[in-house]
PDB file of N, CA and C in Angstrom:
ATOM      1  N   UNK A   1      11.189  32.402  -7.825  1.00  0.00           N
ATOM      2  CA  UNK A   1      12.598  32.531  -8.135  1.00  0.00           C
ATOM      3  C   UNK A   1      13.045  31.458  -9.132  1.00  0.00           C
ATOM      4  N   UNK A   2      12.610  30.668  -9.051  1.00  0.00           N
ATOM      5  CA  UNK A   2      12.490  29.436  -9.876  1.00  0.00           C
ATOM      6  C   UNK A   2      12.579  29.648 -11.690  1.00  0.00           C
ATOM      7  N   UNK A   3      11.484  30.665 -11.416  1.00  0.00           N
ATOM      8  CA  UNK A   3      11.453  30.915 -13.431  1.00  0.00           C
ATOM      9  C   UNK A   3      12.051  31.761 -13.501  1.00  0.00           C
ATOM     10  N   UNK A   4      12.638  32.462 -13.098  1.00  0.00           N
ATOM     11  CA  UNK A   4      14.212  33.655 -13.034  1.00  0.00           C
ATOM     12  C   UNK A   4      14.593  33.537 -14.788  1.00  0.00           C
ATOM     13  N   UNK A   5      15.117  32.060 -14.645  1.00  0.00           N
ATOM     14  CA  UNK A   5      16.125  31.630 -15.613  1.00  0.00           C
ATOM     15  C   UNK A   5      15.264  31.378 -17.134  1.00  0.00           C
ATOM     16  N   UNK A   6      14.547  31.452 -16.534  1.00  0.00           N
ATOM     17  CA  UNK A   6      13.075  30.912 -18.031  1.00  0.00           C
ATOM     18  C   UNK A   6      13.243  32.321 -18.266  1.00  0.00           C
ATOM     19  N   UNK A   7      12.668  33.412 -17.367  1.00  0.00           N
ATOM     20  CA  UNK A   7      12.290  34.440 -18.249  1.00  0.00           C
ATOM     21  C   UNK A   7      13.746  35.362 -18.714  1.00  0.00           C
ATOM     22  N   UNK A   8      14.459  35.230 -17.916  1.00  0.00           N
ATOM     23  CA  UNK A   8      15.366  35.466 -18.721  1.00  0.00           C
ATOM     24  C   UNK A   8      16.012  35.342 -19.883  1.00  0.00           C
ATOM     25  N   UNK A   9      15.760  33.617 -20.368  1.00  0.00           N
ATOM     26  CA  UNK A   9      15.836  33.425 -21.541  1.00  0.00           C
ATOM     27  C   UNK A   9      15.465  34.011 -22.928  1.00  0.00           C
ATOM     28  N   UNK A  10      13.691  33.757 -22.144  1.00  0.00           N
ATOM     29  CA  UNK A  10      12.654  34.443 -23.196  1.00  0.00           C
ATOM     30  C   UNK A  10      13.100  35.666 -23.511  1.00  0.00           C
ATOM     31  N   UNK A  11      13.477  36.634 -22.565  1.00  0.00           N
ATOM     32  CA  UNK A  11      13.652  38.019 -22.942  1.00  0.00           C
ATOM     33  C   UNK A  11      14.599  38.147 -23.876  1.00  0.00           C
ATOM     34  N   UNK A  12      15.889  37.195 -23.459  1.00  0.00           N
ATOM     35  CA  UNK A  12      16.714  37.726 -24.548  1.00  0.00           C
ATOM     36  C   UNK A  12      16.701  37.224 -25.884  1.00  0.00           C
ATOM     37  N   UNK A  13      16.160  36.171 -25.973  1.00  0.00           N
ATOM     38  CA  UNK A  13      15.849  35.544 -27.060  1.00  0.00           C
ATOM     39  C   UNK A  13      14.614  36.388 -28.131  1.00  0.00           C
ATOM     40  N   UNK A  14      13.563  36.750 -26.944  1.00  0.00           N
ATOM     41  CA  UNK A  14      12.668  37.906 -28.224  1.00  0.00           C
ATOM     42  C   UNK A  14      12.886  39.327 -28.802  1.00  0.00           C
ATOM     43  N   UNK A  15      14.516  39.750 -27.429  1.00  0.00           N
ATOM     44  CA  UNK A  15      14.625  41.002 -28.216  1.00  0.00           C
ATOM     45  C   UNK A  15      15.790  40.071 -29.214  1.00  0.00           C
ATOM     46  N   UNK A  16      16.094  39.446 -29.246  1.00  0.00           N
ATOM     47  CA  UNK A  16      17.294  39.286 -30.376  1.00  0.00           C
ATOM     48  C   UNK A  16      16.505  39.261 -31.713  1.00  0.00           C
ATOM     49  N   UNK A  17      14.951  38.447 -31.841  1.00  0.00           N
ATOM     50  CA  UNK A  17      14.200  38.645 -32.908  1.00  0.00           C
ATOM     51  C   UNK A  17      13.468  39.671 -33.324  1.00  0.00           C
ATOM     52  N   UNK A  18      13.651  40.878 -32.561  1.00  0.00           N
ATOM     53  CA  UNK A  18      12.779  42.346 -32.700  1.00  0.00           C
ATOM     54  C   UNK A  18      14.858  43.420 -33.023  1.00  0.00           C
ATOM     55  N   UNK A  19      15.709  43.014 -32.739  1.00  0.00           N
ATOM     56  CA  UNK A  19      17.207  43.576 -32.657  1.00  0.00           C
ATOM     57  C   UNK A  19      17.832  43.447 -34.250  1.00  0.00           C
ATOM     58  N   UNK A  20      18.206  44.105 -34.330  1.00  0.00           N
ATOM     59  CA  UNK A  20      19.530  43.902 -35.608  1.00  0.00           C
ATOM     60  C   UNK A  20      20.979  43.704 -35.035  1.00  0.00           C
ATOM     61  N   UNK A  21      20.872  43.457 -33.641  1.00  0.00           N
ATOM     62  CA  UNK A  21      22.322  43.258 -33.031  1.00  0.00           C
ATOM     63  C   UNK A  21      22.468  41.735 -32.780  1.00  0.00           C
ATOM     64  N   UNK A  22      23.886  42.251 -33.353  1.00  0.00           N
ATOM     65  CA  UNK A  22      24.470  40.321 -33.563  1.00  0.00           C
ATOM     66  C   UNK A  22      25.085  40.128 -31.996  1.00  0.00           C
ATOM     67  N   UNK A  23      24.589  38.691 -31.789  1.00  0.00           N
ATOM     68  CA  UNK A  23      25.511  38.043 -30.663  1.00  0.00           C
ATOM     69  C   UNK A  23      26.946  38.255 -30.781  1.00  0.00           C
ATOM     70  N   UNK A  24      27.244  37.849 -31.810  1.00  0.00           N
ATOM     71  CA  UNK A  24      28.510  37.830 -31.959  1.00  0.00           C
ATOM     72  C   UNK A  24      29.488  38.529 -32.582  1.00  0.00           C
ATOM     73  N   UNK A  25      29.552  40.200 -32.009  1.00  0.00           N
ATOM     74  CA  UNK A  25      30.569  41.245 -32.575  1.00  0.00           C
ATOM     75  C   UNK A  25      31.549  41.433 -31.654  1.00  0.00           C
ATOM     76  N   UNK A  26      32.104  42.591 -32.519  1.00  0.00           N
ATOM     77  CA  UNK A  26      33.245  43.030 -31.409  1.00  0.00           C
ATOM     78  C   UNK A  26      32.738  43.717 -30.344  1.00  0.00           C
ATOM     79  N   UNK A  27      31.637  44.233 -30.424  1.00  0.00           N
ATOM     80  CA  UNK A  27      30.913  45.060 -29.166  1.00  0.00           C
ATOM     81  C   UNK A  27      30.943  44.181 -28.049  1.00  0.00           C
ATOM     82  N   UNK A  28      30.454  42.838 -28.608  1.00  0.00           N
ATOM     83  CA  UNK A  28      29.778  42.015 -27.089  1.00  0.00           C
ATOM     84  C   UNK A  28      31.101  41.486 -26.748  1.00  0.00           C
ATOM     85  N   UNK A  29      32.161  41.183 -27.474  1.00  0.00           N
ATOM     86  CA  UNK A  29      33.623  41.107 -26.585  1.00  0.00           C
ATOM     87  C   UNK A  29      34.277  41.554 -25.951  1.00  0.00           C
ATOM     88  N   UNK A  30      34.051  43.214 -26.546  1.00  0.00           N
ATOM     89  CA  UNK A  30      34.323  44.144 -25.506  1.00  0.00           C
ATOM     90  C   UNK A  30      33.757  44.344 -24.720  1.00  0.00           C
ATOM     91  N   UNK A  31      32.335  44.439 -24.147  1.00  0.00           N
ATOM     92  CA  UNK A  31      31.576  44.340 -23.378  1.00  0.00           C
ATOM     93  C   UNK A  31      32.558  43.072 -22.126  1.00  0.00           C
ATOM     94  N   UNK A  32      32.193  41.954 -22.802  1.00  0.00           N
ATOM     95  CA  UNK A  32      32.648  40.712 -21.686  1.00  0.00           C
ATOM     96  C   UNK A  32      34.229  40.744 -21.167  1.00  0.00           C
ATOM     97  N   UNK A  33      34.770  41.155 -22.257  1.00  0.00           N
ATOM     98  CA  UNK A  33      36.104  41.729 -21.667  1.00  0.00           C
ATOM     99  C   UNK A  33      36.333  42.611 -20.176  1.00  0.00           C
ATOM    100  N   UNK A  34      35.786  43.341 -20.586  1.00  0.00           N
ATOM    101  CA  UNK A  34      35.707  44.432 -19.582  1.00  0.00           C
ATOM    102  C   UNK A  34      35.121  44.070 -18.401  1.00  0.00           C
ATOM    103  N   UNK A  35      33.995  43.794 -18.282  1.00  0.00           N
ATOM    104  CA  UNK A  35      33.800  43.163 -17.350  1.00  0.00           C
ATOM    105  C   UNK A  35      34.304  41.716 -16.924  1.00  0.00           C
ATOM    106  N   UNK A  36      35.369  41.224 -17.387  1.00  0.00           N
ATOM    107  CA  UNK A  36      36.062  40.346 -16.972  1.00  0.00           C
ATOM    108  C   UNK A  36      37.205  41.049 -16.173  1.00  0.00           C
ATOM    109  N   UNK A  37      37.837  41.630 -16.809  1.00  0.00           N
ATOM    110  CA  UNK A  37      38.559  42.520 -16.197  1.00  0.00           C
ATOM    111  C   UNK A  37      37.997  43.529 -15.049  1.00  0.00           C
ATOM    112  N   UNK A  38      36.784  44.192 -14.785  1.00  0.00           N
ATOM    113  CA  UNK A  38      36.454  44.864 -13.807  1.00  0.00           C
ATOM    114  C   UNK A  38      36.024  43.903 -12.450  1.00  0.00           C
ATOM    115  N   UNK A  39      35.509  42.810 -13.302  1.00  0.00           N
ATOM    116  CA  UNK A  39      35.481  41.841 -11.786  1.00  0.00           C
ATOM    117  C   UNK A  39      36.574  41.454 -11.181  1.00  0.00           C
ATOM    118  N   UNK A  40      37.450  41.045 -11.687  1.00  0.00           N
ATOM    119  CA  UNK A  40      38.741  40.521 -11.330  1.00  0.00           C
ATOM    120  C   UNK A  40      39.011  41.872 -10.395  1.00  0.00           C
ATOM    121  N   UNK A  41      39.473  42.906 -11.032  1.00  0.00           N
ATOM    122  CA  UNK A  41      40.657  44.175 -10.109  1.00  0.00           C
ATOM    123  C   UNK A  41      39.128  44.176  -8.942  1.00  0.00           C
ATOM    124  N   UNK A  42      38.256  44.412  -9.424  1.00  0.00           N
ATOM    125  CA  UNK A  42      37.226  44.336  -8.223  1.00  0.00           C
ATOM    126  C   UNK A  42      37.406  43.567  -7.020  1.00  0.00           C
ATOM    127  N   UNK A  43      37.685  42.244  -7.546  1.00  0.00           N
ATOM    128  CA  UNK A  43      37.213  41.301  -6.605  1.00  0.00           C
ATOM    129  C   UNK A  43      38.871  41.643  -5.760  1.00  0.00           C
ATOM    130  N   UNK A  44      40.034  41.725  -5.898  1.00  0.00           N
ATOM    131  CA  UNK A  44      41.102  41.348  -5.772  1.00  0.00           C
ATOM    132  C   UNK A  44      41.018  43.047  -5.142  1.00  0.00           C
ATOM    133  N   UNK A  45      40.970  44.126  -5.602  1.00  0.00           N
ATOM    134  CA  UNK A  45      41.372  45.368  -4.775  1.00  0.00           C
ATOM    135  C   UNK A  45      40.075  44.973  -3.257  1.00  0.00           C
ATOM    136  N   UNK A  46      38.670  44.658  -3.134  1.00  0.00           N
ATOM    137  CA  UNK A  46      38.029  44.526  -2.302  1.00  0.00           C
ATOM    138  C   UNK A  46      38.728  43.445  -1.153  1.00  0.00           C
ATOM    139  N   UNK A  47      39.174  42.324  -1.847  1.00  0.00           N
ATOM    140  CA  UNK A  47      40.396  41.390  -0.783  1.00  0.00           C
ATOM    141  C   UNK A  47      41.357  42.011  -0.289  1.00  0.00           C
ATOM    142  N   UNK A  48      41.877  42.875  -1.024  1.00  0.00           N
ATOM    143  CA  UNK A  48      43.400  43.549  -0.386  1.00  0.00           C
ATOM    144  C   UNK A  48      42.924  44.559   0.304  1.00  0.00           C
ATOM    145  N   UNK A  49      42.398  45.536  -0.310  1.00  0.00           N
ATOM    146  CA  UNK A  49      42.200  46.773   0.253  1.00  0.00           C
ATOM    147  C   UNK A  49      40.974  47.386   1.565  1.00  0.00           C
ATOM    148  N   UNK A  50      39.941  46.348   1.061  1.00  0.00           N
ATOM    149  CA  UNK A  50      38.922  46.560   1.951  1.00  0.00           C
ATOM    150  C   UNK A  50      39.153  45.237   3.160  1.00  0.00           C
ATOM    151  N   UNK A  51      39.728  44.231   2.704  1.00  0.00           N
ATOM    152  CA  UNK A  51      39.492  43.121   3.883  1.00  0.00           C
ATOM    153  C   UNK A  51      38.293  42.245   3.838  1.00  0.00           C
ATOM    154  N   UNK A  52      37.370  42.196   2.596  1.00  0.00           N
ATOM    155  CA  UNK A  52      36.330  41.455   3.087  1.00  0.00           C
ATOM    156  C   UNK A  52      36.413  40.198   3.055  1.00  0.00           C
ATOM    157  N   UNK A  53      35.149  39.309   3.766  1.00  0.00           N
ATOM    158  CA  UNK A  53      35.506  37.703   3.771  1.00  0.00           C
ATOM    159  C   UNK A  53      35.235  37.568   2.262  1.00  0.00           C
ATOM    160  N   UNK A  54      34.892  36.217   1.672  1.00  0.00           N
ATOM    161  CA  UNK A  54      35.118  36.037   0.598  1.00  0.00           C
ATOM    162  C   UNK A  54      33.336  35.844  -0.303  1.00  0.00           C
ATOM    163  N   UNK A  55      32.348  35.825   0.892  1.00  0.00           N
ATOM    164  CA  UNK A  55      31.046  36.166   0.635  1.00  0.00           C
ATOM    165  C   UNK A  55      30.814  37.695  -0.014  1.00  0.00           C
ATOM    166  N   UNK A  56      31.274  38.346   1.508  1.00  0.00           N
ATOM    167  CA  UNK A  56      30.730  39.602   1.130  1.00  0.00           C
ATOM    168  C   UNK A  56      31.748  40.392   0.094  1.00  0.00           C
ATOM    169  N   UNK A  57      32.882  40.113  -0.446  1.00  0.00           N
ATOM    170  CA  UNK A  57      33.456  39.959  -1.592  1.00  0.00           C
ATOM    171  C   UNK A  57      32.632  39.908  -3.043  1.00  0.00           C
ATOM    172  N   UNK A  58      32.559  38.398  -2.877  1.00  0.00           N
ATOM    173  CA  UNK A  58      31.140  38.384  -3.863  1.00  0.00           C
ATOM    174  C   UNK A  58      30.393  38.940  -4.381  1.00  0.00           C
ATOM    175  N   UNK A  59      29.701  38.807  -3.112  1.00  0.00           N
ATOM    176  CA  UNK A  59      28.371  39.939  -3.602  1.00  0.00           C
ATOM    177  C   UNK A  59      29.060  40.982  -3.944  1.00  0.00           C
ATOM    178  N   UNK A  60      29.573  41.800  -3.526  1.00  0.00           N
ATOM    179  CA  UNK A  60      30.063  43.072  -3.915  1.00  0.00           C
ATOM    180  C   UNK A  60      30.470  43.238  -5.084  1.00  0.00           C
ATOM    181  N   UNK A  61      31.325  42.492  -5.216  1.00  0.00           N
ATOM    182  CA  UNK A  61      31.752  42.268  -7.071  1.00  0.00           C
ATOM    183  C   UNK A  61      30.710  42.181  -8.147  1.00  0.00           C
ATOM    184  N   UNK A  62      30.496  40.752  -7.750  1.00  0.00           N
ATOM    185  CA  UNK A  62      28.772  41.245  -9.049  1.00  0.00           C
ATOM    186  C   UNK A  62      28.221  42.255  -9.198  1.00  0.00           C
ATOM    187  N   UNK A  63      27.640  42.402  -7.661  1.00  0.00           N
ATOM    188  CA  UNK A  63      26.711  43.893  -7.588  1.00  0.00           C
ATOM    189  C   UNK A  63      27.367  44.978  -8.148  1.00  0.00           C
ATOM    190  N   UNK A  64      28.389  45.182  -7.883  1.00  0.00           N
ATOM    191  CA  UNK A  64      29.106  46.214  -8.569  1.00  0.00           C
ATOM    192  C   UNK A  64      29.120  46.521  -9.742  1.00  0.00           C
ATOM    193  N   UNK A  65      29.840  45.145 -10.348  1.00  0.00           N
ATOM    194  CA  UNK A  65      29.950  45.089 -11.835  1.00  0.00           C
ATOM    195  C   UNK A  65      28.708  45.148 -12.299  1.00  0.00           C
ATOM    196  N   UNK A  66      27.866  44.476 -12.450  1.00  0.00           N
ATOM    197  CA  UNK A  66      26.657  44.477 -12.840  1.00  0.00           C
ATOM    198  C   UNK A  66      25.548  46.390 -12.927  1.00  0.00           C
ATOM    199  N   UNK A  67      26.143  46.661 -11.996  1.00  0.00           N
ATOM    200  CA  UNK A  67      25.236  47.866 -11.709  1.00  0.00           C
ATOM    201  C   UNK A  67      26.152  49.034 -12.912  1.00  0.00           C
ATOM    202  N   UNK A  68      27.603  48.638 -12.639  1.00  0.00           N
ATOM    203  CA  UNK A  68      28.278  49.616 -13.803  1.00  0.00           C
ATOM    204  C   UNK A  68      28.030  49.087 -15.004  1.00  0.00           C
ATOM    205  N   UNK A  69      27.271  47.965 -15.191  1.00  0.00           N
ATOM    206  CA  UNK A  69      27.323  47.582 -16.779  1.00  0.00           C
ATOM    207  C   UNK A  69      25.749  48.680 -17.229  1.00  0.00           C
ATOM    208  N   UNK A  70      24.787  47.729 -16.260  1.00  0.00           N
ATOM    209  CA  UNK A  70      23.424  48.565 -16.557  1.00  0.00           C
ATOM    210  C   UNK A  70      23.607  49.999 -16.399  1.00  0.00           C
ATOM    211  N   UNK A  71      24.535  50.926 -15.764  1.00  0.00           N
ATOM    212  CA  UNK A  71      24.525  52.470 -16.305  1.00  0.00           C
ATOM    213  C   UNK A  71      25.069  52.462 -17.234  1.00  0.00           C
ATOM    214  N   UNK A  72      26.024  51.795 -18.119  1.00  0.00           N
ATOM    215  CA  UNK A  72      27.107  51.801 -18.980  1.00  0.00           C
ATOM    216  C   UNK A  72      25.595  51.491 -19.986  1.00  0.00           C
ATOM    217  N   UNK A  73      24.485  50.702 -19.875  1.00  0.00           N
ATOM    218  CA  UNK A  73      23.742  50.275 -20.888  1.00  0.00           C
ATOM    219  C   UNK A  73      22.573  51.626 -21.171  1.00  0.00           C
ATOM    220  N   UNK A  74      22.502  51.774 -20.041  1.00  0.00           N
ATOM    221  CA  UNK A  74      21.288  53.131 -19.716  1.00  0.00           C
ATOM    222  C   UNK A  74      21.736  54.174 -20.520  1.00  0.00           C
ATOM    223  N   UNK A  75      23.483  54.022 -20.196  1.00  0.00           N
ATOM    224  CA  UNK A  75      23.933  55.555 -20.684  1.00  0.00           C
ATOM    225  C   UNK A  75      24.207  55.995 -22.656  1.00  0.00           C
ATOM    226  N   UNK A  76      24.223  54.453 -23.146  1.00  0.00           N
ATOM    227  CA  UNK A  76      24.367  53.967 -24.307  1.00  0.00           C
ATOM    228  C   UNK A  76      22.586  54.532 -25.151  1.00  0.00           C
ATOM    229  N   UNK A  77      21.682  53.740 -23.962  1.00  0.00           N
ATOM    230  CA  UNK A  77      20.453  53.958 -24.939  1.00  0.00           C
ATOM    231  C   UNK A  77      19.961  55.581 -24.911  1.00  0.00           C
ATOM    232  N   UNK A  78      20.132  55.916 -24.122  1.00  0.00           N
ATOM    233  CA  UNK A  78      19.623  57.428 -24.339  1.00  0.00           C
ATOM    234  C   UNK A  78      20.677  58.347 -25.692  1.00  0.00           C
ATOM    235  N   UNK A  79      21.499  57.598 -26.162  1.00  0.00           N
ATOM    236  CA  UNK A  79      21.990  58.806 -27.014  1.00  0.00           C
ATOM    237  C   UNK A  79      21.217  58.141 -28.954  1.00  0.00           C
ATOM    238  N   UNK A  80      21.551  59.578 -29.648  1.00  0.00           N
ATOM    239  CA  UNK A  80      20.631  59.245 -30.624  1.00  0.00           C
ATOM    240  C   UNK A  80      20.361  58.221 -31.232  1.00  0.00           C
ATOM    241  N   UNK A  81      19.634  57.725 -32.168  1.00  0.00           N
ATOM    242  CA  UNK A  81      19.823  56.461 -32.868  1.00  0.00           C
ATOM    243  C   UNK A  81      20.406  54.830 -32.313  1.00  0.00           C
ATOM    244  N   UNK A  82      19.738  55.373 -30.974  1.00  0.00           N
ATOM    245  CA  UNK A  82      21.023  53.541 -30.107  1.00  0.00           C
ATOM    246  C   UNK A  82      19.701  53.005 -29.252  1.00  0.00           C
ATOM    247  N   UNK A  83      19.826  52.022 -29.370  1.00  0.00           N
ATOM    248  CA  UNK A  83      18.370  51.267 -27.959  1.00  0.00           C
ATOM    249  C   UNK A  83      19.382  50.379 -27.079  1.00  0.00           C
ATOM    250  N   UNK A  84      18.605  50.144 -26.035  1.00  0.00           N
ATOM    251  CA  UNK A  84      18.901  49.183 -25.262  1.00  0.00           C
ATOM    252  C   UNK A  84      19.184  47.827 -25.238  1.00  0.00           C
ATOM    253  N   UNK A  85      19.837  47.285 -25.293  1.00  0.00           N
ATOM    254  CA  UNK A  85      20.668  46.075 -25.738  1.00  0.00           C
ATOM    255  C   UNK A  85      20.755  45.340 -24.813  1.00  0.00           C
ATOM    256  N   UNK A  86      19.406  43.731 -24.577  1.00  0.00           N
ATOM    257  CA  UNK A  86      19.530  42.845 -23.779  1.00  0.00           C
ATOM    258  C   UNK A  86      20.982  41.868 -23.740  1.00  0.00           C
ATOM    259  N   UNK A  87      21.719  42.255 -25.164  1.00  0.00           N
ATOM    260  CA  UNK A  87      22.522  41.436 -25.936  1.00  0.00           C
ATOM    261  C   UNK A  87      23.855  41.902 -25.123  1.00  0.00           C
ATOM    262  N   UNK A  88      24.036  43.096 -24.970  1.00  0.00           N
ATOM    263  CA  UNK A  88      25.052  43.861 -24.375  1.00  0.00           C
ATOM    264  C   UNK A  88      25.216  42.939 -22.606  1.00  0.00           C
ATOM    265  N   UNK A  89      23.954  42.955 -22.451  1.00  0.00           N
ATOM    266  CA  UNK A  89      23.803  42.697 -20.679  1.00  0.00           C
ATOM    267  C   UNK A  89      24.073  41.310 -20.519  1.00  0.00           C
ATOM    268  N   UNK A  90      23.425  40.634 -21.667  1.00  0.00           N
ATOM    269  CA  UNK A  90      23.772  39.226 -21.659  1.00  0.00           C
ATOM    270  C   UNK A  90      25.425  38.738 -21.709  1.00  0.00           C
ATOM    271  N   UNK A  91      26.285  39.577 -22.571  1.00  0.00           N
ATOM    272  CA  UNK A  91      27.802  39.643 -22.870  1.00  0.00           C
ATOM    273  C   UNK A  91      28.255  40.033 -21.039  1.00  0.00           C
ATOM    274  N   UNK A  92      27.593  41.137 -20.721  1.00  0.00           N
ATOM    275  CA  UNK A  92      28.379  41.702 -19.142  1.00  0.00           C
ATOM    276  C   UNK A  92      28.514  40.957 -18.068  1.00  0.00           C
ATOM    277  N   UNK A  93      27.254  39.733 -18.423  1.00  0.00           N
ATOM    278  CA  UNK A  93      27.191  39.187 -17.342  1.00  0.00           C
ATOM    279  C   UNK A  93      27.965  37.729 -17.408  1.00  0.00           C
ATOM    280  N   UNK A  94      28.086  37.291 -19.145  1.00  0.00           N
ATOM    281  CA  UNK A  94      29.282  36.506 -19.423  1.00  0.00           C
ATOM    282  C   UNK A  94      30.626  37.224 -18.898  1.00  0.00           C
ATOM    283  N   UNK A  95      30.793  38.306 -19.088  1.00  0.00           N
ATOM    284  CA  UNK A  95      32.129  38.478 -18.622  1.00  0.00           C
ATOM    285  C   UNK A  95      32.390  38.126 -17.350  1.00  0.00           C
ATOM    286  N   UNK A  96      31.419  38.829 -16.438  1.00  0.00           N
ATOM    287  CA  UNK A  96      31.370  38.728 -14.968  1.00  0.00           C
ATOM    288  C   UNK A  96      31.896  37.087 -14.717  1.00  0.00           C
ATOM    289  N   UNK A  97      31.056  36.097 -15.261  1.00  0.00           N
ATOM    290  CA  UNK A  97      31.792  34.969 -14.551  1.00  0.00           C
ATOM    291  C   UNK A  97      32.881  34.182 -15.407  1.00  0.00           C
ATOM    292  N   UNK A  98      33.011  35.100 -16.458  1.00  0.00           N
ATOM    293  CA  UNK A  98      34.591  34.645 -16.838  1.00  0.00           C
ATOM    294  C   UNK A  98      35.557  35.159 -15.916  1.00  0.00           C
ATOM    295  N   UNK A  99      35.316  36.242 -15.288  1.00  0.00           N
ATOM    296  CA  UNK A  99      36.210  37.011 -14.605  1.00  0.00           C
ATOM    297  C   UNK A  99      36.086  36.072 -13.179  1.00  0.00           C
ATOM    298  N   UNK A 100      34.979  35.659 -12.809  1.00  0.00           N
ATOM    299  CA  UNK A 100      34.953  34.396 -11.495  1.00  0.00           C
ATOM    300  C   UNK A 100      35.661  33.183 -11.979  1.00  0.00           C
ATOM    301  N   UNK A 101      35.715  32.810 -13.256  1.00  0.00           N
ATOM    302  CA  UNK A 101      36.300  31.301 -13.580  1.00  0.00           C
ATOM    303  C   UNK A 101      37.866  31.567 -13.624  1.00  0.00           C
ATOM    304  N   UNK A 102      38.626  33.194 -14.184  1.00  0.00           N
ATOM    305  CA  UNK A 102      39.935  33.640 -13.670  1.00  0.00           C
ATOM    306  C   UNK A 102      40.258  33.623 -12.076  1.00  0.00           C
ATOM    307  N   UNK A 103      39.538  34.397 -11.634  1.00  0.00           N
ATOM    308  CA  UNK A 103      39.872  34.714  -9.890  1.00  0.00           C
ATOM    309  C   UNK A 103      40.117  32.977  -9.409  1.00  0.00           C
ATOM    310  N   UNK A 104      38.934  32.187  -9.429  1.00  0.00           N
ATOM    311  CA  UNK A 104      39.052  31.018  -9.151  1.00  0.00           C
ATOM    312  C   UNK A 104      40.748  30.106  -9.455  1.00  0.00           C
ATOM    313  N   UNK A 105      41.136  30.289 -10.733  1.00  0.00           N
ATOM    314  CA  UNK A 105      41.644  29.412 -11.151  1.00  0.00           C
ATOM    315  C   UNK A 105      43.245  30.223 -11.492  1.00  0.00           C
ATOM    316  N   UNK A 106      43.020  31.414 -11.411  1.00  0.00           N
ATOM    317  CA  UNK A 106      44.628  31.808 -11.400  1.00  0.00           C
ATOM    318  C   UNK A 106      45.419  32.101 -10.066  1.00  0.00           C
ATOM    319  N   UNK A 107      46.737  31.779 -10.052  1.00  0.00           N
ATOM    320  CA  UNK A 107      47.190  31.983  -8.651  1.00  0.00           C
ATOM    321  C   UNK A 107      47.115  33.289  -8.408  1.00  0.00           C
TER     322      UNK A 107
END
């Protein structure tokens, strides 16, 4: 579990040198956007509506978000002329804890 974070690196770092996709477009903002925003109403409708403690909250939120990003990515590469974008996942999962550094820090 340890090299998690290593290979993660590597990966995204060698498709960015095999990619013509820039880190830094409007895609990957919208990307992190959104999932800033889906964690948040996530995390906050699962507190209100479902009742959970603030663990199983959590988890739920990520897992969630995360799982709608990777179909949102799946559903992207299968259409013509488009691949799979470590760059995209890397942005979703920035959003995700921008959307934890909001929940945290807004009343």
């Amino acid at each position: 579990m340890r090299f998690l974070p290593v290979f993660v690196i590597i990966l995204l770092i060698s498709s960015s040198l095999l990619s013509a996709d820039s880190w830094l477009s409007t895609d990957k903002f919208i990307h992190a956007g959104s999932m800033a925003f889906l964690s948040c109403w996530t995390y906050n409708f699962n507190q209100d509506a479902l009742l959970l403690n603030q663990k199983s909250n959590v988890s739920l939120t990520i897992s969630s978000s995360l799982l709608i990003g990777l179909c949102k990515e799946y559903s992207d590469s299968r259409k013509p002329d488009n691949q799979w974008s470590w760059k995209d996942i890397a942005a979703n999962l920035t959003g995700i804890g921008i959307g934890f550094v909001l929940i945290n820090n807004l009343p």
